[in-house]
Each structure stands twice: as C-alpha cells, then as structure tokens.
PDB file of N, CA and C in Angstrom:
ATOM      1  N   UNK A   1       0.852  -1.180   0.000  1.00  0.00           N
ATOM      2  CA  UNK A   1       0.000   0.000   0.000  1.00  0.00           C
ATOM      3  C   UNK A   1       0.894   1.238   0.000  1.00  0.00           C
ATOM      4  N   UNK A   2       0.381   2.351  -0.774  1.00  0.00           N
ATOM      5  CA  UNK A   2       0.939   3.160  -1.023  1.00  0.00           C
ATOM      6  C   UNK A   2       0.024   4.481  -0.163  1.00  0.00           C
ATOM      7  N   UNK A   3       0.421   5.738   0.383  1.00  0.00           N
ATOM      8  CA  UNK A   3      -0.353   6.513   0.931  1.00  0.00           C
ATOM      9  C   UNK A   3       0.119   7.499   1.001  1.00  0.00           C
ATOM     10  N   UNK A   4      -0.746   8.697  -0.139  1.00  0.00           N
ATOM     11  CA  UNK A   4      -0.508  10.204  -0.398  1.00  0.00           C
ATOM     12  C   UNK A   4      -1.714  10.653   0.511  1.00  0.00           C
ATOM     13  N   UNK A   5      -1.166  12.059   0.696  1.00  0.00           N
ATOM     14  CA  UNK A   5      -1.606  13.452   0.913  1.00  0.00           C
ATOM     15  C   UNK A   5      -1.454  14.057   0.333  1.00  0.00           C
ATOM     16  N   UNK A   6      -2.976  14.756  -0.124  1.00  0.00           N
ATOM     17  CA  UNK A   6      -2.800  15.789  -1.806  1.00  0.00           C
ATOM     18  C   UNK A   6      -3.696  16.842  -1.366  1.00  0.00           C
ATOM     19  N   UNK A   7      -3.304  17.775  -2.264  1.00  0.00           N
ATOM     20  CA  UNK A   7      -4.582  19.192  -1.316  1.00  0.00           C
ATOM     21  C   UNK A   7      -3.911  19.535  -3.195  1.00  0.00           C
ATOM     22  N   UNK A   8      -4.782  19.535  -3.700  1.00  0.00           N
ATOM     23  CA  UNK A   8      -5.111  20.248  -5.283  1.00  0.00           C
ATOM     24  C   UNK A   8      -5.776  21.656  -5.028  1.00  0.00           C
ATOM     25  N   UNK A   9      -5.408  22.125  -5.762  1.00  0.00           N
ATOM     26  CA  UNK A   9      -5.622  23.254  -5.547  1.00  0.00           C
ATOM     27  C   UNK A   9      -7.294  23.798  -6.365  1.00  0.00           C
ATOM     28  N   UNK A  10      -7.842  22.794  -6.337  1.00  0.00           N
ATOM     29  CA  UNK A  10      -9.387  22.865  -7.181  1.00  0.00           C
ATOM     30  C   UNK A  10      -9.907  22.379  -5.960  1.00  0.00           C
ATOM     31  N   UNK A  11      -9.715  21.829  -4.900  1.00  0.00           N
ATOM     32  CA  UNK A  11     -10.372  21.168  -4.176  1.00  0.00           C
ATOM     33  C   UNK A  11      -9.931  20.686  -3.138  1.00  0.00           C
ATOM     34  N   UNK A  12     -10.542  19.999  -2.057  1.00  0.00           N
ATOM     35  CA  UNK A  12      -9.963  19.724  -0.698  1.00  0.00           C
ATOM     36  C   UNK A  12      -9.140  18.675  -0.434  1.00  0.00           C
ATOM     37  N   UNK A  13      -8.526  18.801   0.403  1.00  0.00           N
ATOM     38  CA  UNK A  13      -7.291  17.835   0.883  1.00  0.00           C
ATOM     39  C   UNK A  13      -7.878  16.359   1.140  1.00  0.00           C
ATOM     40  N   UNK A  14      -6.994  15.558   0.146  1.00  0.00           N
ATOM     41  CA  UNK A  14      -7.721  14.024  -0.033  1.00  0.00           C
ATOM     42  C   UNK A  14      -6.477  13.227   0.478  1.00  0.00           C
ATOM     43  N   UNK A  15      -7.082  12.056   1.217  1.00  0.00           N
ATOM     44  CA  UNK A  15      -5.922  11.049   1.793  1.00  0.00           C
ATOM     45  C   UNK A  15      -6.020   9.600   1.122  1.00  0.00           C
ATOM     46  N   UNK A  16      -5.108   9.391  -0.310  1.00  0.00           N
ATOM     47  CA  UNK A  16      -5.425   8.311  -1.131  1.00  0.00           C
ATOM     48  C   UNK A  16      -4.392   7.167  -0.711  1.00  0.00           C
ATOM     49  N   UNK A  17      -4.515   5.856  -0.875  1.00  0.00           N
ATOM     50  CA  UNK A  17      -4.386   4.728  -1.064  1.00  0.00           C
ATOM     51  C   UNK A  17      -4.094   4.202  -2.131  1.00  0.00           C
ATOM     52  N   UNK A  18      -2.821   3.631  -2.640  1.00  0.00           N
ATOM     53  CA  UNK A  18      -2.669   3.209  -3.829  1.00  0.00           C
ATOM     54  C   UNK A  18      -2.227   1.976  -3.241  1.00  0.00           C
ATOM     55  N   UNK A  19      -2.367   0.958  -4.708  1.00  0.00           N
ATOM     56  CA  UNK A  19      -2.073   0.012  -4.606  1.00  0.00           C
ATOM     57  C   UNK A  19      -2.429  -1.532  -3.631  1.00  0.00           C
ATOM     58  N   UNK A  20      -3.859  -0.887  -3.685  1.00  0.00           N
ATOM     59  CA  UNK A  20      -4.613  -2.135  -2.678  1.00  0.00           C
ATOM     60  C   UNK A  20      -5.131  -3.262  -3.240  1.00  0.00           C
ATOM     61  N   UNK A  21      -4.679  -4.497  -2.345  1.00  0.00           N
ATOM     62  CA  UNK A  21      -5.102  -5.757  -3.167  1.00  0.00           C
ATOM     63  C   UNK A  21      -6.441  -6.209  -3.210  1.00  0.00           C
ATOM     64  N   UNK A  22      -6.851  -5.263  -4.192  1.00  0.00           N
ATOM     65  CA  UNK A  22      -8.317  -5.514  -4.420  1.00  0.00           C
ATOM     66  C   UNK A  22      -8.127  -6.706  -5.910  1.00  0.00           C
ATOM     67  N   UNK A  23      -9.447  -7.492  -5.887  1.00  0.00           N
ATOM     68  CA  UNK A  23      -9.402  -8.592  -6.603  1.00  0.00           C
ATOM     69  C   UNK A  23      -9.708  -7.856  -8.087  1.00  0.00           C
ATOM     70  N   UNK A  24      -9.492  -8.662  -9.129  1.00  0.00           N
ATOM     71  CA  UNK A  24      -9.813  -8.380 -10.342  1.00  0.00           C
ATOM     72  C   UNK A  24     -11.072  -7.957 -10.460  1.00  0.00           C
ATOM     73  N   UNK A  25     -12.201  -8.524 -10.067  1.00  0.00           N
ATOM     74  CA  UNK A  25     -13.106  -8.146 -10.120  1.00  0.00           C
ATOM     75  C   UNK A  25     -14.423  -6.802  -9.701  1.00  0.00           C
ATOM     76  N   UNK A  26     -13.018  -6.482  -8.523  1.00  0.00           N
ATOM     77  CA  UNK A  26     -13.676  -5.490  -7.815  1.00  0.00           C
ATOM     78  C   UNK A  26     -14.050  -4.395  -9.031  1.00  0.00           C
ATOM     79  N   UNK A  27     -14.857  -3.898  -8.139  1.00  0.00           N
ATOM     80  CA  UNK A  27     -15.957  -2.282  -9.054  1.00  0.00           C
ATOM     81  C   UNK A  27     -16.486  -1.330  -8.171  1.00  0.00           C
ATOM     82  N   UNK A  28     -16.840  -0.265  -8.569  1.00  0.00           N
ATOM     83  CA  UNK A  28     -16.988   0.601  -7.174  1.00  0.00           C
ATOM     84  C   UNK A  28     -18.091   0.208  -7.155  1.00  0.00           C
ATOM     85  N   UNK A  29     -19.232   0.288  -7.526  1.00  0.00           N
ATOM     86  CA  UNK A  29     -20.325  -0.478  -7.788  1.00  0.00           C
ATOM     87  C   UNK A  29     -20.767  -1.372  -7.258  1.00  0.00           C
ATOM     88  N   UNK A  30     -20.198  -2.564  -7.137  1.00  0.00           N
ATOM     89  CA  UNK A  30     -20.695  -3.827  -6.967  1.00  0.00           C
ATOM     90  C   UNK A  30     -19.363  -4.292  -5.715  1.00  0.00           C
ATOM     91  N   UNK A  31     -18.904  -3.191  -4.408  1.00  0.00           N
ATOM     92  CA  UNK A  31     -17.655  -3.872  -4.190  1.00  0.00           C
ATOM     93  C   UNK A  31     -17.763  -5.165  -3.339  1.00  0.00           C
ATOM     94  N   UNK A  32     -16.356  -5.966  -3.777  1.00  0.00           N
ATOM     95  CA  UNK A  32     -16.661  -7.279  -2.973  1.00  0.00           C
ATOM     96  C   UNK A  32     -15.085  -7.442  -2.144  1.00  0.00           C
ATOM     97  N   UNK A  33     -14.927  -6.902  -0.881  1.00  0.00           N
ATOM     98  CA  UNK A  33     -13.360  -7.290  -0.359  1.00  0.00           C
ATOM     99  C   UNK A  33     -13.785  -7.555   0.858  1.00  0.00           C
ATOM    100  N   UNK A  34     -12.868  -8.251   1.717  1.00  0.00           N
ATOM    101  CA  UNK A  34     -13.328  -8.410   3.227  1.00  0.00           C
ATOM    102  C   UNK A  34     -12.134  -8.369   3.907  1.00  0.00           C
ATOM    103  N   UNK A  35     -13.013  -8.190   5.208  1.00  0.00           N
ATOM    104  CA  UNK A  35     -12.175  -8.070   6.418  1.00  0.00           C
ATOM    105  C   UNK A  35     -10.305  -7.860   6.289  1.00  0.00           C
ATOM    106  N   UNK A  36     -10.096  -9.031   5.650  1.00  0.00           N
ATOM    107  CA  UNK A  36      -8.604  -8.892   5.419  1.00  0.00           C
ATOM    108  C   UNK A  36      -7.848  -8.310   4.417  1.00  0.00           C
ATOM    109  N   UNK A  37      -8.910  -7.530   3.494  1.00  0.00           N
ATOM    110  CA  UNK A  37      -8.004  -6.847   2.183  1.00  0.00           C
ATOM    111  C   UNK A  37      -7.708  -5.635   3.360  1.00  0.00           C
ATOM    112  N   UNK A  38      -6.516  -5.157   1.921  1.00  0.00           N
ATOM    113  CA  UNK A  38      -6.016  -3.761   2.571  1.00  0.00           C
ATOM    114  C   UNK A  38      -6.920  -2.629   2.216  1.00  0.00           C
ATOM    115  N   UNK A  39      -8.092  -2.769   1.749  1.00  0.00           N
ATOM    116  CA  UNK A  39      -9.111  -1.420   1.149  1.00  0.00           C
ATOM    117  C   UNK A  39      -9.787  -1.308   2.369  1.00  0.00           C
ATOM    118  N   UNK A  40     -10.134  -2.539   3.297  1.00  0.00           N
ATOM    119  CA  UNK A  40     -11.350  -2.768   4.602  1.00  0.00           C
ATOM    120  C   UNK A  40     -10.621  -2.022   5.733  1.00  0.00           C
ATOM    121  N   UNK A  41      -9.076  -2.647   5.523  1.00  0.00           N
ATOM    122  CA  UNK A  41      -8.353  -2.074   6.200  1.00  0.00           C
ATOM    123  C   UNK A  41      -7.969  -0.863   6.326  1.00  0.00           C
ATOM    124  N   UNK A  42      -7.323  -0.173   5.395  1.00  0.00           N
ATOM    125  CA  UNK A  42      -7.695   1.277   5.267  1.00  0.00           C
ATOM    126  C   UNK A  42      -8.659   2.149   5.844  1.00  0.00           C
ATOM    127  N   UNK A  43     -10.101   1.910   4.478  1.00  0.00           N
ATOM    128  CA  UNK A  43     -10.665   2.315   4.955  1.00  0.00           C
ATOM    129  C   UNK A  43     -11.479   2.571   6.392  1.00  0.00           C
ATOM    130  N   UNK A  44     -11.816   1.397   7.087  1.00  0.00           N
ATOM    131  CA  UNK A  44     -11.945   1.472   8.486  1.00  0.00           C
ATOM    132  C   UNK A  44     -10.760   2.007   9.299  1.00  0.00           C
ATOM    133  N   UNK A  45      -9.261   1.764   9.217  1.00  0.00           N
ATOM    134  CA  UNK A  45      -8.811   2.579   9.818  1.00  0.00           C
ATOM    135  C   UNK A  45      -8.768   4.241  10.168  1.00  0.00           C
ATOM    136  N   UNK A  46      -8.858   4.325   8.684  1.00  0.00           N
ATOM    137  CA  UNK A  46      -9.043   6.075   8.371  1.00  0.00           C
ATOM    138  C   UNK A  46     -10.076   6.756   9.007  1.00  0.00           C
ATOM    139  N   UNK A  47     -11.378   5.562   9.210  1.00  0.00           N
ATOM    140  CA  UNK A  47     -12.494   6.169   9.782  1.00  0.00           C
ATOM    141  C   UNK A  47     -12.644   6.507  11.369  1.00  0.00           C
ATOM    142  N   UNK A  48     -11.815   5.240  11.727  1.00  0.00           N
ATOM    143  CA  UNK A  48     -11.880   5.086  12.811  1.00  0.00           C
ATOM    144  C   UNK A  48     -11.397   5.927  14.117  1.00  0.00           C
ATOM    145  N   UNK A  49      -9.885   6.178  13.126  1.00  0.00           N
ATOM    146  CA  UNK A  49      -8.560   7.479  13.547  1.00  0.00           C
ATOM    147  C   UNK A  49      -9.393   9.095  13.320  1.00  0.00           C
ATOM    148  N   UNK A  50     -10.654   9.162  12.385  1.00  0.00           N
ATOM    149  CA  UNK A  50     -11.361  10.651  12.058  1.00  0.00           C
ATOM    150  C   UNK A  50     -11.723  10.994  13.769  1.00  0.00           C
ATOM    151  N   UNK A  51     -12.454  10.150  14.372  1.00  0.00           N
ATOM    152  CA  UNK A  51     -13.098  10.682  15.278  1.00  0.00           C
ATOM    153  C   UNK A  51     -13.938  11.295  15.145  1.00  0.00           C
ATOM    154  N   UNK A  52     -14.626  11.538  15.964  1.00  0.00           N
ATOM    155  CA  UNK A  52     -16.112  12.499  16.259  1.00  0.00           C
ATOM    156  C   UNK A  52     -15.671  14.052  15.927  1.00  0.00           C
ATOM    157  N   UNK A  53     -14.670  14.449  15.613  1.00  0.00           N
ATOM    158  CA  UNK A  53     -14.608  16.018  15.116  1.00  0.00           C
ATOM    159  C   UNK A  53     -13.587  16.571  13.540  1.00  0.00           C
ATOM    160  N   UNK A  54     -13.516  14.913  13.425  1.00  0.00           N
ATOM    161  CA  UNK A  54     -12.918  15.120  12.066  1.00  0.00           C
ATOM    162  C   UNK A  54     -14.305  14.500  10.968  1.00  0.00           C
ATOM    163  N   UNK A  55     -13.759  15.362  10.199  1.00  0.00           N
ATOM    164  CA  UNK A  55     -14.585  15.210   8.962  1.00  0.00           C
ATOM    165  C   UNK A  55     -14.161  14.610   7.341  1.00  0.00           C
ATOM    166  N   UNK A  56     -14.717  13.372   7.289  1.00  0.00           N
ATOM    167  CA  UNK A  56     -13.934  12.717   6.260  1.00  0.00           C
ATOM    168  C   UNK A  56     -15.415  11.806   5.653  1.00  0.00           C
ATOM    169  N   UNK A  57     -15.042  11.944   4.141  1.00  0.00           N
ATOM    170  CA  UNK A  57     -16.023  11.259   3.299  1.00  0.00           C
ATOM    171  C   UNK A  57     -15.025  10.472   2.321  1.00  0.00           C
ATOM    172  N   UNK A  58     -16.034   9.285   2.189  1.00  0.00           N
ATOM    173  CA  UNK A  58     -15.311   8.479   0.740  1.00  0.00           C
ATOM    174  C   UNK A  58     -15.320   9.485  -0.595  1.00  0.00           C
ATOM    175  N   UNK A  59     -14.256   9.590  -1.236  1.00  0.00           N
ATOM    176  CA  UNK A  59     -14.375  10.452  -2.436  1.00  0.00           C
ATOM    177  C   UNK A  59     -14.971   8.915  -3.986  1.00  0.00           C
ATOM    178  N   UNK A  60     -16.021   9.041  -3.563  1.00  0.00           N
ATOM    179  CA  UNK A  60     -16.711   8.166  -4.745  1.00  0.00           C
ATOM    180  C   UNK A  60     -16.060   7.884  -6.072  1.00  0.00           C
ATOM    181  N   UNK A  61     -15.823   9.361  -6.471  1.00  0.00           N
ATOM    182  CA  UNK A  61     -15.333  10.090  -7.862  1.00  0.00           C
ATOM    183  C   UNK A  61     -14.258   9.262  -7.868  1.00  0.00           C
ATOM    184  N   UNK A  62     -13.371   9.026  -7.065  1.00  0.00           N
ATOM    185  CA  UNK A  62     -11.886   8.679  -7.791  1.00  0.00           C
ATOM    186  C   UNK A  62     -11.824   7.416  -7.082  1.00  0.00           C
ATOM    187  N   UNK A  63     -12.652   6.171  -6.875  1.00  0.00           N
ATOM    188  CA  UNK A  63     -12.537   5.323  -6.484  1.00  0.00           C
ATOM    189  C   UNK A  63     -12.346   3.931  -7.721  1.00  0.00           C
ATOM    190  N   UNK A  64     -11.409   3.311  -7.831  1.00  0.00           N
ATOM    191  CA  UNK A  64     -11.145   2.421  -9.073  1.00  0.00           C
ATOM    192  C   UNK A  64     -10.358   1.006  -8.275  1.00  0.00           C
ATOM    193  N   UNK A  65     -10.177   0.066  -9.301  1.00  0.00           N
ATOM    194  CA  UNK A  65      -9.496  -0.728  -8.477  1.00  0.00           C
ATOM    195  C   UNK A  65      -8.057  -0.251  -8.026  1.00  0.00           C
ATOM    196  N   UNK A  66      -7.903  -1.037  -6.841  1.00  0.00           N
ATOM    197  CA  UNK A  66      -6.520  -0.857  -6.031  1.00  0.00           C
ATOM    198  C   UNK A  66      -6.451   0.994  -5.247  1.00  0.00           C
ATOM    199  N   UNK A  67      -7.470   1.669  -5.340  1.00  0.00           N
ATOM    200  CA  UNK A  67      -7.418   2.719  -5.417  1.00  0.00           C
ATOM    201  C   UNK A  67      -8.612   3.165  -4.177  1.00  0.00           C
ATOM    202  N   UNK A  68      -8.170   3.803  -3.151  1.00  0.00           N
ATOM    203  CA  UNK A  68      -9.187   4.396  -2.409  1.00  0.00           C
ATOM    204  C   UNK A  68      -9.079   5.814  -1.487  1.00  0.00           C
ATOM    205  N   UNK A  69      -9.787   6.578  -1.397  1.00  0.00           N
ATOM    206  CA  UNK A  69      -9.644   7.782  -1.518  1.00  0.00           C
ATOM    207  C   UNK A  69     -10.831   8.832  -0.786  1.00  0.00           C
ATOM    208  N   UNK A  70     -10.281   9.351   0.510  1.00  0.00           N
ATOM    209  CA  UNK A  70     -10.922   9.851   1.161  1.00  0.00           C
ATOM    210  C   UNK A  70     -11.010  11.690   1.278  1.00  0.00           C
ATOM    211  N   UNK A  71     -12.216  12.126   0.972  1.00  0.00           N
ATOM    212  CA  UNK A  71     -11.779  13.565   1.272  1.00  0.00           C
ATOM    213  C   UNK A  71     -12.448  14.188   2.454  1.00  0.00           C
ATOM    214  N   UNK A  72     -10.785  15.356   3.240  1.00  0.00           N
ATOM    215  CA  UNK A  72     -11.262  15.681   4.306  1.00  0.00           C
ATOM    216  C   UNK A  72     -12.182  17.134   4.169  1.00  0.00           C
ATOM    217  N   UNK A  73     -12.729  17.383   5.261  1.00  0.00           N
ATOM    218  CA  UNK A  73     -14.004  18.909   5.022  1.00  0.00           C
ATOM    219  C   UNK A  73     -13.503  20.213   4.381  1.00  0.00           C
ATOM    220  N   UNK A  74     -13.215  21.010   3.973  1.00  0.00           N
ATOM    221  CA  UNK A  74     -12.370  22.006   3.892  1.00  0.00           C
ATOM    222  C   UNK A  74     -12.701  23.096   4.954  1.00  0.00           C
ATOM    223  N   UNK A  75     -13.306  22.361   6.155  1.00  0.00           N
ATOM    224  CA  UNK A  75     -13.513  23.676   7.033  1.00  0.00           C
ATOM    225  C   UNK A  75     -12.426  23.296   8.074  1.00  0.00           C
ATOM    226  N   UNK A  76     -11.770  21.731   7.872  1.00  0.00           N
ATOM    227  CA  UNK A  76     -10.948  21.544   9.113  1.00  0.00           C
ATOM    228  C   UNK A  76      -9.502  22.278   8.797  1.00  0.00           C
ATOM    229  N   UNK A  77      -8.500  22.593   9.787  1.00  0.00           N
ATOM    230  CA  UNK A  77      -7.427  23.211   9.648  1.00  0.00           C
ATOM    231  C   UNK A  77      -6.774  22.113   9.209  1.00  0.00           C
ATOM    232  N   UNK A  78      -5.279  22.374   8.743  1.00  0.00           N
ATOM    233  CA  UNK A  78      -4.134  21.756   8.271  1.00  0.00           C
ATOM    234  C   UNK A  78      -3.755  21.362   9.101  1.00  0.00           C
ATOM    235  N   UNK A  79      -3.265  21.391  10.103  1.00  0.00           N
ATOM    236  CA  UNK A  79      -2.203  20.419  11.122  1.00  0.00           C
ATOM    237  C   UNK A  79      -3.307  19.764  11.975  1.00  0.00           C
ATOM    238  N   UNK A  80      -4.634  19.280  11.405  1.00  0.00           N
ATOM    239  CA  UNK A  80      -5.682  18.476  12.365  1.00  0.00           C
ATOM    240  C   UNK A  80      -5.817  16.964  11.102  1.00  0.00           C
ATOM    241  N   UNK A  81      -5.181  17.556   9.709  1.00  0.00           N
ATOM    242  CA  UNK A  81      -5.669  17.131   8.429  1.00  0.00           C
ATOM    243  C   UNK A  81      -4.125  15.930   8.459  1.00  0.00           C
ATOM    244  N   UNK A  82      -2.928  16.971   8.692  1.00  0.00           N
ATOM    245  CA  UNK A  82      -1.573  16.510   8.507  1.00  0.00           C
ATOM    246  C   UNK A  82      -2.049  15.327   9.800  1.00  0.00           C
ATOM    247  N   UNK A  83      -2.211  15.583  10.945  1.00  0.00           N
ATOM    248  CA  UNK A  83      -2.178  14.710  11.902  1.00  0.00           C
ATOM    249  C   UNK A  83      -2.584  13.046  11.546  1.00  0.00           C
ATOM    250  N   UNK A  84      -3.725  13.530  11.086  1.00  0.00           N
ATOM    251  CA  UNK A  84      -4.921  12.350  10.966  1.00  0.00           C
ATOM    252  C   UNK A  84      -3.981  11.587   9.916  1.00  0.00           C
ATOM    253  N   UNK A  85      -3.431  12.113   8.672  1.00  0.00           N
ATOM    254  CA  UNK A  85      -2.936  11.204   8.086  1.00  0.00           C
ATOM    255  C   UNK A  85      -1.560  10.447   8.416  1.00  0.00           C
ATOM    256  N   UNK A  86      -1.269  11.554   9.182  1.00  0.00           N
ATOM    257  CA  UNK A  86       0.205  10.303   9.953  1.00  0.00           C
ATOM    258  C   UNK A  86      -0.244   9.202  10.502  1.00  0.00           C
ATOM    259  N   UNK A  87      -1.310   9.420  11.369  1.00  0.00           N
ATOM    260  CA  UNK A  87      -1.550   8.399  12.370  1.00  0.00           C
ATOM    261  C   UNK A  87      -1.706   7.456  11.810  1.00  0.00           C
ATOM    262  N   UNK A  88      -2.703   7.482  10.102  1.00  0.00           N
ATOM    263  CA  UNK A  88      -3.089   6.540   9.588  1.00  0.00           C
ATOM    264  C   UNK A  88      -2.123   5.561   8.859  1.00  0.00           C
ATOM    265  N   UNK A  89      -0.688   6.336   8.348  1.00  0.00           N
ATOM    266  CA  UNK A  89       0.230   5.928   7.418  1.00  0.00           C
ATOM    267  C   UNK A  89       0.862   5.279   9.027  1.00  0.00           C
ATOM    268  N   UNK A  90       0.917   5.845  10.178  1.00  0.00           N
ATOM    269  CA  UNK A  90       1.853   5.068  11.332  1.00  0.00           C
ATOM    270  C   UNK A  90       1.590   3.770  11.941  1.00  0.00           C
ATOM    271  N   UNK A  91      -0.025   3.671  11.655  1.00  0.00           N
ATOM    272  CA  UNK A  91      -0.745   2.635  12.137  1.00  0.00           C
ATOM    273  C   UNK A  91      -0.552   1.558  11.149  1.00  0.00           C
ATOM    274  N   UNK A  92      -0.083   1.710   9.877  1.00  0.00           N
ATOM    275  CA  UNK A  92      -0.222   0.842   8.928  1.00  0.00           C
ATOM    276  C   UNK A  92       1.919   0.547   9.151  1.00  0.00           C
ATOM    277  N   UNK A  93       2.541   1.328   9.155  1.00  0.00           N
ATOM    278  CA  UNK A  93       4.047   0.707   9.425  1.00  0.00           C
ATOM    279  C   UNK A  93       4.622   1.431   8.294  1.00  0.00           C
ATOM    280  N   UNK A  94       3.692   2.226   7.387  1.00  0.00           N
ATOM    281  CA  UNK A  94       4.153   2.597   6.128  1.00  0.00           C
ATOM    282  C   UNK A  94       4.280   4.391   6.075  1.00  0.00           C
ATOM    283  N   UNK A  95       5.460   4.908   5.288  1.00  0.00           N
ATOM    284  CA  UNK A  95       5.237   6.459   4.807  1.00  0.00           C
ATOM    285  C   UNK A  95       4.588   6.822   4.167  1.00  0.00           C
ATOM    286  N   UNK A  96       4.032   8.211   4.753  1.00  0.00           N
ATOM    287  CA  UNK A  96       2.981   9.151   4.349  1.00  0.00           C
ATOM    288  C   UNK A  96       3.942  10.227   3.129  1.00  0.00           C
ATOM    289  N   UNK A  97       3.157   9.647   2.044  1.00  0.00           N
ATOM    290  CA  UNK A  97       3.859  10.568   1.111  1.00  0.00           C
ATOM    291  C   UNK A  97       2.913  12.072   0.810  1.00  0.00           C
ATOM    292  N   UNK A  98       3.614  12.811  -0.132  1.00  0.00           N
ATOM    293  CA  UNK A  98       3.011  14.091  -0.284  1.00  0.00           C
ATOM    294  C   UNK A  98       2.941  14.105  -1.852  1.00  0.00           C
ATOM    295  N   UNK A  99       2.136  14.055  -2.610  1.00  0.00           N
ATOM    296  CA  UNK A  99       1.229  13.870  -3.781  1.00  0.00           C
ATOM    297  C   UNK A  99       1.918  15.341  -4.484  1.00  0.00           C
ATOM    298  N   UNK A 100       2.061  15.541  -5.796  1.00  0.00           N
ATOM    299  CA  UNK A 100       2.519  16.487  -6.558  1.00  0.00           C
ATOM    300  C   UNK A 100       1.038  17.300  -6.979  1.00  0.00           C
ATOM    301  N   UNK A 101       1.530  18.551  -7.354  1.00  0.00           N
ATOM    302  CA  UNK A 101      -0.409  18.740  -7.495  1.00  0.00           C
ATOM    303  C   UNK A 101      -0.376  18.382  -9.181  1.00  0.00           C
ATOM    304  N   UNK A 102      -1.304  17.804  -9.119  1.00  0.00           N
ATOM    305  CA  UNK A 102      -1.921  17.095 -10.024  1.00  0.00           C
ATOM    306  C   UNK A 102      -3.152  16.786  -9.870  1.00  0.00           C
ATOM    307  N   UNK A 103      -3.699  15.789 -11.246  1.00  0.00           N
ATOM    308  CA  UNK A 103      -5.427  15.569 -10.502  1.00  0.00           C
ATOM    309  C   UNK A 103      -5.028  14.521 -10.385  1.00  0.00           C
ATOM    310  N   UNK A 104      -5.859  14.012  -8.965  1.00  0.00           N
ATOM    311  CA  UNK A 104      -6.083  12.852  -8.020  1.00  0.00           C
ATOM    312  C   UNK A 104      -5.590  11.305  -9.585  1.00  0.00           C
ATOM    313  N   UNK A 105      -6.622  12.064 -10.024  1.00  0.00           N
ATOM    314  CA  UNK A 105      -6.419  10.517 -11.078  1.00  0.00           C
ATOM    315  C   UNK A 105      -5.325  10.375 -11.679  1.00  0.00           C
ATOM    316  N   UNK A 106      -4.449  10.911 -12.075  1.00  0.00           N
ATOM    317  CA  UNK A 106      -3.165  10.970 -12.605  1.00  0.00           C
ATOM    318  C   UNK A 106      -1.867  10.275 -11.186  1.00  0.00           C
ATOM    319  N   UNK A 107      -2.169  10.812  -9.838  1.00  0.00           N
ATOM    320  CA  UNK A 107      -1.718  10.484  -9.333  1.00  0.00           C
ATOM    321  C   UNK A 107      -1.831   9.434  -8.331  1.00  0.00           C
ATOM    322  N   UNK A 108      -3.187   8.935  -8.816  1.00  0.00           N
ATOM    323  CA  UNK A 108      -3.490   7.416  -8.117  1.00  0.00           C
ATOM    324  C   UNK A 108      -3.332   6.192  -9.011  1.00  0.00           C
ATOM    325  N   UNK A 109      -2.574   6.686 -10.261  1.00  0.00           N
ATOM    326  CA  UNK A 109      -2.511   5.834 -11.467  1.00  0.00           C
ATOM    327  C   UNK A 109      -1.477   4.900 -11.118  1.00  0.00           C
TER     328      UNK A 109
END
C-alpha cells in the first residue's frame, strides 16, 4: 500500500491509497473485499482514527481498483488534516507521502 496526501488546488485535501489488493473483479459499484483486504483495512482505519470532530467522506469520484480515496471537510485546519494522516500511514508501518499537485487521477494511477 501506497499513501498520499494531496490538497489540489481545485479542491480539498484528499488522503489516497494506492495500490490495494483488491481482486480483479472489484468495481466501485458492486464492491466485494473483506475483512482482510487492505481497502477494509484502510478504509476502516481512516475512519476510525477521524473521530467524532474530524470530517472525512469516501471520495466516490476517484474510487477504481486498487485505489481508495478519502476527502477531508475544507472547514478543518491543516495540522488536524496533517495529523490524521500520519496516524493513519503510522498505524499501517508505512510512509505518508506528499502527492505532486496534479489531478487525483493521474496520481493514483
């Protein structure tokens, strides 16, 4: 698993996931992973680490295989945004990278 922090400058600061072993088949649509993929994992971690005063949604839009992608509120500050994603890249054993600005899709490719 791979894990950026991107703040584009069209839009709010997103905390993506690359490279998750999602099955061939997966679709955003129809998804099928469990408990032990790294997407369940993720994602429930990410949710879990938001807490009751962070604000975080699945970003639908840029969700593909191996690919998952959360955006935070744009009303929360930056070092509440930076935090949340360390914890999440620390909890996993892995570095929190910092995304080039680009669009999301180019850089979740």
């Amino acid at each position: 698993m791979i894990l950026k922090l991107y703040h584009p400058a069209f839009n709010n600061w997103l905390l993506i996931a690359e490279d998750l072993d999602d099955p061939a088949v997966w679709d955003r649509f129809l998804p099928c992973h469990t408990v032990e993929s790294e997407r369940w994992k993720f994602d429930n971690t990410a949710k879990n680490l938001a807490g009751p005063n962070l604000k975080l949604a699945l970003c639908r839009a840029y969700l593909r295989r191996g690919v998952s992608v959360f955006e935070y509120d744009w009303k929360m500050e930056e070092g509440d945004i930076l935090d949340h994603a360390v914890r999440v890249a620390d909890s996993f054993g892995i570095e929190l990278l910092f995304s080039p600005p680009n669009s999301p899709k180019k850089t979740a490719a």
